[in-house]
C-alpha atoms as a PDB file:
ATOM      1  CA  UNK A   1       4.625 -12.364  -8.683  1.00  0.00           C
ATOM      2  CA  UNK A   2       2.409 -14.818  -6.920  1.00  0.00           C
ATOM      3  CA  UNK A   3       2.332 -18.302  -6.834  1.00  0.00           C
ATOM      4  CA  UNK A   4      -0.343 -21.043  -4.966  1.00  0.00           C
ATOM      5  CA  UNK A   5       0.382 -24.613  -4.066  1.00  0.00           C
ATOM      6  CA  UNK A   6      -1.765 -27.383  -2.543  1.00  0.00           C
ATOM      7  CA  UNK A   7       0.530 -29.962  -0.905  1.00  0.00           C
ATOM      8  CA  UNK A   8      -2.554 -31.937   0.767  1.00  0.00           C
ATOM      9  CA  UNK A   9      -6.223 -31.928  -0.503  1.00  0.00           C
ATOM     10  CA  UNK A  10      -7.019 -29.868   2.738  1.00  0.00           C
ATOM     11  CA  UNK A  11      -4.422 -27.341   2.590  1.00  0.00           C
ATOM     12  CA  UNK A  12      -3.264 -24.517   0.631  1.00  0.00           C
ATOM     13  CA  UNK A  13      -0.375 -22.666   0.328  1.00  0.00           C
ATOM     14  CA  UNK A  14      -0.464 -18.776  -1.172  1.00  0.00           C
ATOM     15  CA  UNK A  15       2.670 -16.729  -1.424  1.00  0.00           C
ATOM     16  CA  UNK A  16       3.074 -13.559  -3.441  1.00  0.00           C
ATOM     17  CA  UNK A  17       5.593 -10.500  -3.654  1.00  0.00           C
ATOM     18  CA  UNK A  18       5.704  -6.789  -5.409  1.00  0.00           C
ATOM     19  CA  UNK A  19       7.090  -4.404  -6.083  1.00  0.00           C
ATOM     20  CA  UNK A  20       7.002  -0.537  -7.145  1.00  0.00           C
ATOM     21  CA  UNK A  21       8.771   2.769  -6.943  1.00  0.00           C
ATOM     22  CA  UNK A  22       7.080   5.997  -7.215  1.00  0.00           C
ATOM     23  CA  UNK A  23       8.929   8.723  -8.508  1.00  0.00           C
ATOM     24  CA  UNK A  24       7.722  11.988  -7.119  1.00  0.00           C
ATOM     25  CA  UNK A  25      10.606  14.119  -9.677  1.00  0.00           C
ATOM     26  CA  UNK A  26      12.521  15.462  -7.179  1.00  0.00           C
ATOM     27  CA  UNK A  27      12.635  12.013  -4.991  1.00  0.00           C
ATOM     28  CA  UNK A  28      11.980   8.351  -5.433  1.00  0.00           C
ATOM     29  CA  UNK A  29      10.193   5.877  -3.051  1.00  0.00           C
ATOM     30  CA  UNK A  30      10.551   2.166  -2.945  1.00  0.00           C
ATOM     31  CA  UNK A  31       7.405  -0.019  -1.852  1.00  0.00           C
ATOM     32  CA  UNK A  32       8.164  -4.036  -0.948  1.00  0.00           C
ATOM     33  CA  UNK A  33       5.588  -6.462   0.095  1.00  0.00           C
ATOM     34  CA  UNK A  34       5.785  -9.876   0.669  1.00  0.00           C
ATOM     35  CA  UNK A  35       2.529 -11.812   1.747  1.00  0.00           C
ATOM     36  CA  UNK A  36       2.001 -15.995   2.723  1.00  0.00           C
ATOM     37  CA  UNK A  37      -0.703 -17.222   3.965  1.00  0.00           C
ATOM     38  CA  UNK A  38      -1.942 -20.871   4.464  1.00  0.00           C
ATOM     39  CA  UNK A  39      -5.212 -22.239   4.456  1.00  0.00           C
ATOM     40  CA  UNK A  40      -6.117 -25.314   6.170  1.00  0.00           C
ATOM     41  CA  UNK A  41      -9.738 -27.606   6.126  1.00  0.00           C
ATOM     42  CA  UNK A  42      -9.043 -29.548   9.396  1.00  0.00           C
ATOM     43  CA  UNK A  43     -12.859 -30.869   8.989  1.00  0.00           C
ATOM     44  CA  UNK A  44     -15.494 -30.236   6.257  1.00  0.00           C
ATOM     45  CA  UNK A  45     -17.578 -27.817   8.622  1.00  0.00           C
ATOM     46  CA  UNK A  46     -14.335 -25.715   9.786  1.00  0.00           C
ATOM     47  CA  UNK A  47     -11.767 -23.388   7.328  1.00  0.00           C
ATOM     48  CA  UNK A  48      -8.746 -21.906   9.347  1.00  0.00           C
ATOM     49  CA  UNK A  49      -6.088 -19.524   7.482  1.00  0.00           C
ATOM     50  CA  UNK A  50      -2.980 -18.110   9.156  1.00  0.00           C
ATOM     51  CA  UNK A  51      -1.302 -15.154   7.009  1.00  0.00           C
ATOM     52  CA  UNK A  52       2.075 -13.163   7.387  1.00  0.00           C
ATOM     53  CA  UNK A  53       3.309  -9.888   5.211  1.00  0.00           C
ATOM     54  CA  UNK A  54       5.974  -8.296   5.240  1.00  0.00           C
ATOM     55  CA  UNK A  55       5.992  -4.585   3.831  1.00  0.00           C
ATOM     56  CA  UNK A  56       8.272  -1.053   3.486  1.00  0.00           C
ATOM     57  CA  UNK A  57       6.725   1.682   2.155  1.00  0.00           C
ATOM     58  CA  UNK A  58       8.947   4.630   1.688  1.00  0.00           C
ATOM     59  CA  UNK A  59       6.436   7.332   0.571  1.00  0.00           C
ATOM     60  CA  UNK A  60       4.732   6.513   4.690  1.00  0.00           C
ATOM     61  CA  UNK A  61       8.089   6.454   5.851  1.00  0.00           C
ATOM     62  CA  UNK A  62       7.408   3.121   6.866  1.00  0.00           C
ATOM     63  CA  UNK A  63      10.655   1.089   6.636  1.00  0.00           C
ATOM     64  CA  UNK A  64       9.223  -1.914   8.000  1.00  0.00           C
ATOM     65  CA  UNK A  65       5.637  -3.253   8.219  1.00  0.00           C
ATOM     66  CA  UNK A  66       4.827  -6.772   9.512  1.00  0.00           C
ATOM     67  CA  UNK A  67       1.419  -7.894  10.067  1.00  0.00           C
ATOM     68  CA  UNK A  68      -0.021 -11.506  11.032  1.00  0.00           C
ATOM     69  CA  UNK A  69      -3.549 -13.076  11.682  1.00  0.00           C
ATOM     70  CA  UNK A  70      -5.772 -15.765  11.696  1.00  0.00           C
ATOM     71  CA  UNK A  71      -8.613 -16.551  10.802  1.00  0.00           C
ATOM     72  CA  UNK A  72     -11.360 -19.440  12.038  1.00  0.00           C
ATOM     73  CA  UNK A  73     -14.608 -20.151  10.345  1.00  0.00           C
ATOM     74  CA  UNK A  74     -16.950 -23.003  11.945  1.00  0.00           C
ATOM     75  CA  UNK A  75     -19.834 -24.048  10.180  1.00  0.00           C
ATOM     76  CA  UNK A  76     -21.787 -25.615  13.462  1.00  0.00           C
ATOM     77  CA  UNK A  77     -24.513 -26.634  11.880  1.00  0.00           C
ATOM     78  CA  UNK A  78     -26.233 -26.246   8.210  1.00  0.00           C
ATOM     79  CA  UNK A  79     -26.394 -22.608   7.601  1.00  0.00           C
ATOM     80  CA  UNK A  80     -24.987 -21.474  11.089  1.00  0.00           C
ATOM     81  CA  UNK A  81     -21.523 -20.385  11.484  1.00  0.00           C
ATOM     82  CA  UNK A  82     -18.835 -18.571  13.925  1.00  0.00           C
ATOM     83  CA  UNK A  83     -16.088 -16.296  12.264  1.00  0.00           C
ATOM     84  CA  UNK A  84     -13.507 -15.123  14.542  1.00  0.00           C
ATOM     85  CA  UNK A  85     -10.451 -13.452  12.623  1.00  0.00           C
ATOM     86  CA  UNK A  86      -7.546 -11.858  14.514  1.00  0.00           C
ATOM     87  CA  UNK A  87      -4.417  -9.721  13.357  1.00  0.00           C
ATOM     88  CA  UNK A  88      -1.850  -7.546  14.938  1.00  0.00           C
ATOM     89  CA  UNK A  89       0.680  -5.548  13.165  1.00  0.00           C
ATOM     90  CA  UNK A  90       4.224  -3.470  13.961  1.00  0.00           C
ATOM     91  CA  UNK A  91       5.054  -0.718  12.304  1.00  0.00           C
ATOM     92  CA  UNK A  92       8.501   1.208  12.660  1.00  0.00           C
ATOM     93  CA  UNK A  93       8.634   4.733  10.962  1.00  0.00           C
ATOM     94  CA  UNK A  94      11.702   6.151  10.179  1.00  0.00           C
ATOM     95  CA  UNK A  95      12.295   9.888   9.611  1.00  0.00           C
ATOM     96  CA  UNK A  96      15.696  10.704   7.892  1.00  0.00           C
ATOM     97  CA  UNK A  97      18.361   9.167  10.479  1.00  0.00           C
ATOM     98  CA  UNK A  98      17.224  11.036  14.113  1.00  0.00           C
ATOM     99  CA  UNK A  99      13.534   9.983  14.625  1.00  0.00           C
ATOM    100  CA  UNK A 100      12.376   6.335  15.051  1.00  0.00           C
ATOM    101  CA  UNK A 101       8.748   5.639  15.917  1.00  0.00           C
ATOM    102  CA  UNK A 102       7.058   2.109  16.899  1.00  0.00           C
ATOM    103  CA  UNK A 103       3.555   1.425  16.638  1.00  0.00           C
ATOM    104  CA  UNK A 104       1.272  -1.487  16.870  1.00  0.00           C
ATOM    105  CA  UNK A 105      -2.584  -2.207  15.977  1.00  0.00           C
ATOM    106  CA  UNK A 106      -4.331  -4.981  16.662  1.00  0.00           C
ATOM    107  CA  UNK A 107      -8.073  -6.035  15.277  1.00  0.00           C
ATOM    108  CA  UNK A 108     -10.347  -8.883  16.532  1.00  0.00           C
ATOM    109  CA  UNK A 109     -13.553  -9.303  15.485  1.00  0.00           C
ATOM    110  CA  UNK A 110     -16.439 -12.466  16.076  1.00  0.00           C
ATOM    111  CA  UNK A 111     -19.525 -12.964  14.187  1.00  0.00           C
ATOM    112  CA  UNK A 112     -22.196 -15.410  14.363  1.00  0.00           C
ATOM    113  CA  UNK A 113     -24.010 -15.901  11.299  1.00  0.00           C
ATOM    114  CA  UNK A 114     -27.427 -17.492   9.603  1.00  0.00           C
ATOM    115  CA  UNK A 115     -26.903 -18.070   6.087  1.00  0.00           C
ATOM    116  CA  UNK A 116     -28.438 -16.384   3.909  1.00  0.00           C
ATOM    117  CA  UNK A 117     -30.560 -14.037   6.335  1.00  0.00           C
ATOM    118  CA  UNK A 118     -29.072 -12.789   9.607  1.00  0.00           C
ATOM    119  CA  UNK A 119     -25.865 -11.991  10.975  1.00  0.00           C
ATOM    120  CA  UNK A 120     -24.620 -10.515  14.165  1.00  0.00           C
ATOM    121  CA  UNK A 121     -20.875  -9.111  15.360  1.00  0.00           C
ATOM    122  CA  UNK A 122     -18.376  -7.198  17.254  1.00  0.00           C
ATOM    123  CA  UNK A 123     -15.349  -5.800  16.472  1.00  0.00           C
ATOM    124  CA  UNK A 124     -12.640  -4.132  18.222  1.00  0.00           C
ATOM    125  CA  UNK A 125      -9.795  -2.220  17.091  1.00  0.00           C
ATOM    126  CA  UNK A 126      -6.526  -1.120  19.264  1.00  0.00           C
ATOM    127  CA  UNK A 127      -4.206   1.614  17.766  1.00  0.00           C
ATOM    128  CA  UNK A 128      -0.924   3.072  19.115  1.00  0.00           C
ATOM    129  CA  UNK A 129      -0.122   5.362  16.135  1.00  0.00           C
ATOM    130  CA  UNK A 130       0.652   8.781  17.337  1.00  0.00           C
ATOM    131  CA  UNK A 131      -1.781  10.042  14.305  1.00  0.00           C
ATOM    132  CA  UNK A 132      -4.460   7.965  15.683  1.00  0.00           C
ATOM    133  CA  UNK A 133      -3.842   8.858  19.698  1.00  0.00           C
ATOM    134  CA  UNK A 134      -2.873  12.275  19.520  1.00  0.00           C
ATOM    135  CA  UNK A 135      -5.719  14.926  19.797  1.00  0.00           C
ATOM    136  CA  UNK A 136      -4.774  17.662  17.534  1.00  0.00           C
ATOM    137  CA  UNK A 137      -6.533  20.013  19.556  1.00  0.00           C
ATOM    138  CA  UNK A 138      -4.392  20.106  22.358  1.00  0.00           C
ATOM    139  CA  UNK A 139      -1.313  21.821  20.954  1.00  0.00           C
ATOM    140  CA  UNK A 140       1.133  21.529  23.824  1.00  0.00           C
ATOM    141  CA  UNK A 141       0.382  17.934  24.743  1.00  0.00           C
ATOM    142  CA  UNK A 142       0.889  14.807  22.993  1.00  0.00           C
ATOM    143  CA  UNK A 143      -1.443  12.155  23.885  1.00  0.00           C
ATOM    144  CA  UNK A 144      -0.052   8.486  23.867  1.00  0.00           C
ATOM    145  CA  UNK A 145      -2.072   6.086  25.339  1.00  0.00           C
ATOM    146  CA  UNK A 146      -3.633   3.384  22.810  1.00  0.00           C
ATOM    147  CA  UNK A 147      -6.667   4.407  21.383  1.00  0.00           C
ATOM    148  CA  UNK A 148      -9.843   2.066  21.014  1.00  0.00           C
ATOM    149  CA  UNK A 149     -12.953   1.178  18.501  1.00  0.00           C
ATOM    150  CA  UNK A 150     -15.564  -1.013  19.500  1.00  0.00           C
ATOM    151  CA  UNK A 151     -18.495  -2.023  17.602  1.00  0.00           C
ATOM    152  CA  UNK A 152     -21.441  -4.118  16.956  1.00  0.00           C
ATOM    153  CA  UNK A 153     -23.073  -4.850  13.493  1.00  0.00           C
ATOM    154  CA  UNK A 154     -26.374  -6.851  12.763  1.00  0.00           C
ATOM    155  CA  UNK A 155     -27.508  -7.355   8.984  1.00  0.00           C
ATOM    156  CA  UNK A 156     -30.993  -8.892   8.186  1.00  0.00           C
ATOM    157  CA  UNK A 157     -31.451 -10.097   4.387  1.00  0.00           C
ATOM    158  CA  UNK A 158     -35.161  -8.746   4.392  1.00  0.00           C
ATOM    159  CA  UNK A 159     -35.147 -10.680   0.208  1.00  0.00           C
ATOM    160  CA  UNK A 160     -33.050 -10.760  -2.487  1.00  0.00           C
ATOM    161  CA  UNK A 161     -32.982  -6.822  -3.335  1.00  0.00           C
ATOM    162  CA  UNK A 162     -33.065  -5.452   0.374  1.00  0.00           C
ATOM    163  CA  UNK A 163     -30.730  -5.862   3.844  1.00  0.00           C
ATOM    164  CA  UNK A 164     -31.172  -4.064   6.434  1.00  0.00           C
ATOM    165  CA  UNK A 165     -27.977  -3.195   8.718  1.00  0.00           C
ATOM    166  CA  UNK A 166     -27.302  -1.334  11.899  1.00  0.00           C
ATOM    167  CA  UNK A 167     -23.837  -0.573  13.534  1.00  0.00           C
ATOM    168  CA  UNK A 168     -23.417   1.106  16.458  1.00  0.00           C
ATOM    169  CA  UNK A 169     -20.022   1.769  18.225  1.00  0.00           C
ATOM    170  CA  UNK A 170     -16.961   3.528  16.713  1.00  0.00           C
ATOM    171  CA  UNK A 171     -14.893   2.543  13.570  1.00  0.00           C
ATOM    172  CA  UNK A 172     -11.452   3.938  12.974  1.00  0.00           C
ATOM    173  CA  UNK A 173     -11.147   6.278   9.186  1.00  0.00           C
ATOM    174  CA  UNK A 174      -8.670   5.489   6.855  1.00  0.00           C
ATOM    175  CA  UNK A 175      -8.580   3.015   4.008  1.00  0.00           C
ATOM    176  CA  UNK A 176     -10.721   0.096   3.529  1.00  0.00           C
ATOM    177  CA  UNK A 177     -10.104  -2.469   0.989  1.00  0.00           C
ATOM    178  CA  UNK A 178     -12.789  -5.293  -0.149  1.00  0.00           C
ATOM    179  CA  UNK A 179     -12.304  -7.666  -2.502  1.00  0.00           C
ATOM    180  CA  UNK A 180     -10.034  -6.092  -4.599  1.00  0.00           C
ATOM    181  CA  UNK A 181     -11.281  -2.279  -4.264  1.00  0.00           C
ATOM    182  CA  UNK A 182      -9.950   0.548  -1.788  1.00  0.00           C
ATOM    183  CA  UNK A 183     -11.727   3.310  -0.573  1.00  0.00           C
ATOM    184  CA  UNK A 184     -11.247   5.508   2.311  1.00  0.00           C
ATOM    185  CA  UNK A 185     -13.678   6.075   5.187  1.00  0.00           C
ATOM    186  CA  UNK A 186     -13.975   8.589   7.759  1.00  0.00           C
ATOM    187  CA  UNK A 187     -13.878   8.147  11.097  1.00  0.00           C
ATOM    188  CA  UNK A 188     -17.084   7.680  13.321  1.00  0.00           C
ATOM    189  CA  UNK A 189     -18.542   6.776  16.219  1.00  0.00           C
ATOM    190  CA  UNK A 190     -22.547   6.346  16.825  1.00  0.00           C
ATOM    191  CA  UNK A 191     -25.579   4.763  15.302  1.00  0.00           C
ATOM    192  CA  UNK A 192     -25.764   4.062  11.395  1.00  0.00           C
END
C-alpha cells in the first residue's frame, strides 16, 4: 500500500507499507516494512528529504530494523551542485529466545557535481555487524570493533555514449539496489 500527499506546493509527503510471508514448508517467516519520507523545496536551487522505515524480517532474524536519513541537494549555481545524504540504522537480531544482538551502520557520503559532465565524491561507511567485523580467519577470536569503508569516486561524461569513472577506496559487498533493481556486489577495496 502506498500513498503520497502534497500539503504545500513545496512539500511532499510519501508513506507506504508491505507486507509478505515466505513459507519455507517446514517454517514460515513474516516480513513488515513501513517507510515515510518527506520532501521539502525550501528554495528553488535546494531539495531536502528526511526518510524513516521501519522493518522485521524474520527469514534475517531481524525482529526489528529502523533506519533514518537525510538528504540535501544545493544547486549553487546553474549546473553546479552539492549532495550530501546521511543515514544510520539499528538493527536487533533475535535468535530463538537466548541470543540478542545489536548492531548499527551508518553511511555519509558528499558529492560535488557539474551537470552533465563531471562529478566528484566520498563516501564512508561504518558497520558494527558481527558478519561484517569478525575475521573468519581467526577461529578462536571474535573481532568487534566497527569496521570502516572509505571511498572516493570521480565520473567524467567524455559524450553522450562514453563516461569515464574511477573509484578508489573500499566499498562494503552485499546488496545494492538502484532505482528499482537489486543486485549484490562483492566486497572490495582498491582502484577500479
Amino acid at each position: 500500500f502506498e500513498m503520497t500527499y502534497r500539503p504545500a506546493d513545496n512539500l511532499f509527503l510519501l508513506a507506504n507499507t508491505s507486507f509478505a510471508q515466505n513459507d519455507l514448508g517446514f517454517a514460515k517467516f513474516d516480513f513488515a516494512e513501513r517507510f515515510f519520507e518527506l520532501t521539502a523545496y525550501p528554495f528553488s536551487s535546494v531539495t531536502a528529504k528526511a526518510f524513516y522505515d521501519w522493518a522485521k524480517d524474520e527469514l534475517k532474524s531481524e525482529t526489528d530494523r529502523k533506519t533514518g536519513g537525510l538528504n540535501f541537494d544545493w544547486e549553487f549555481k546553474p549546473g553546479y551542485a552539492l549532495t550530501v545524504d546521511a543515514q544510520q540504522q539499528k538493527i536487533i537480531r533475535s535468535f530463538g529466545s537466548s541470543f540478542r544482538e545489536e548492531l548499527n551502520n551508518s553511511y555519509l557520503s558528499a558529492t560535488f557535481s557539474k551537470s552533465p559532465v563531471l562529478s566528484l565524491g566520498f563516501a564512508l561507511d561504518r558497520s558494527t555487524d558481527p558478519a561484517e567485523t569478525d575475521d573468519p580467519a581467526t577461529f578462536t577470536e571474535v573481532e568487534s570493533d566497527a569496521k570502516y569503508w572509505q571511498s572516493v569516486v570521480a565520473s567524467f561524461q567524455i559524450n553522450m555514449s562514453h563516461e569515464i569513472s574511477l573509484f578508489y577506496g573500499s566499498r562494503r559487498g552485499g546488496l545494492v539496489c538502484l532505482s528499482g533493481t537489486c543486485y549484490e556486489v562483492l566486497p572490495f577495496k582498491g582502484l577500479e
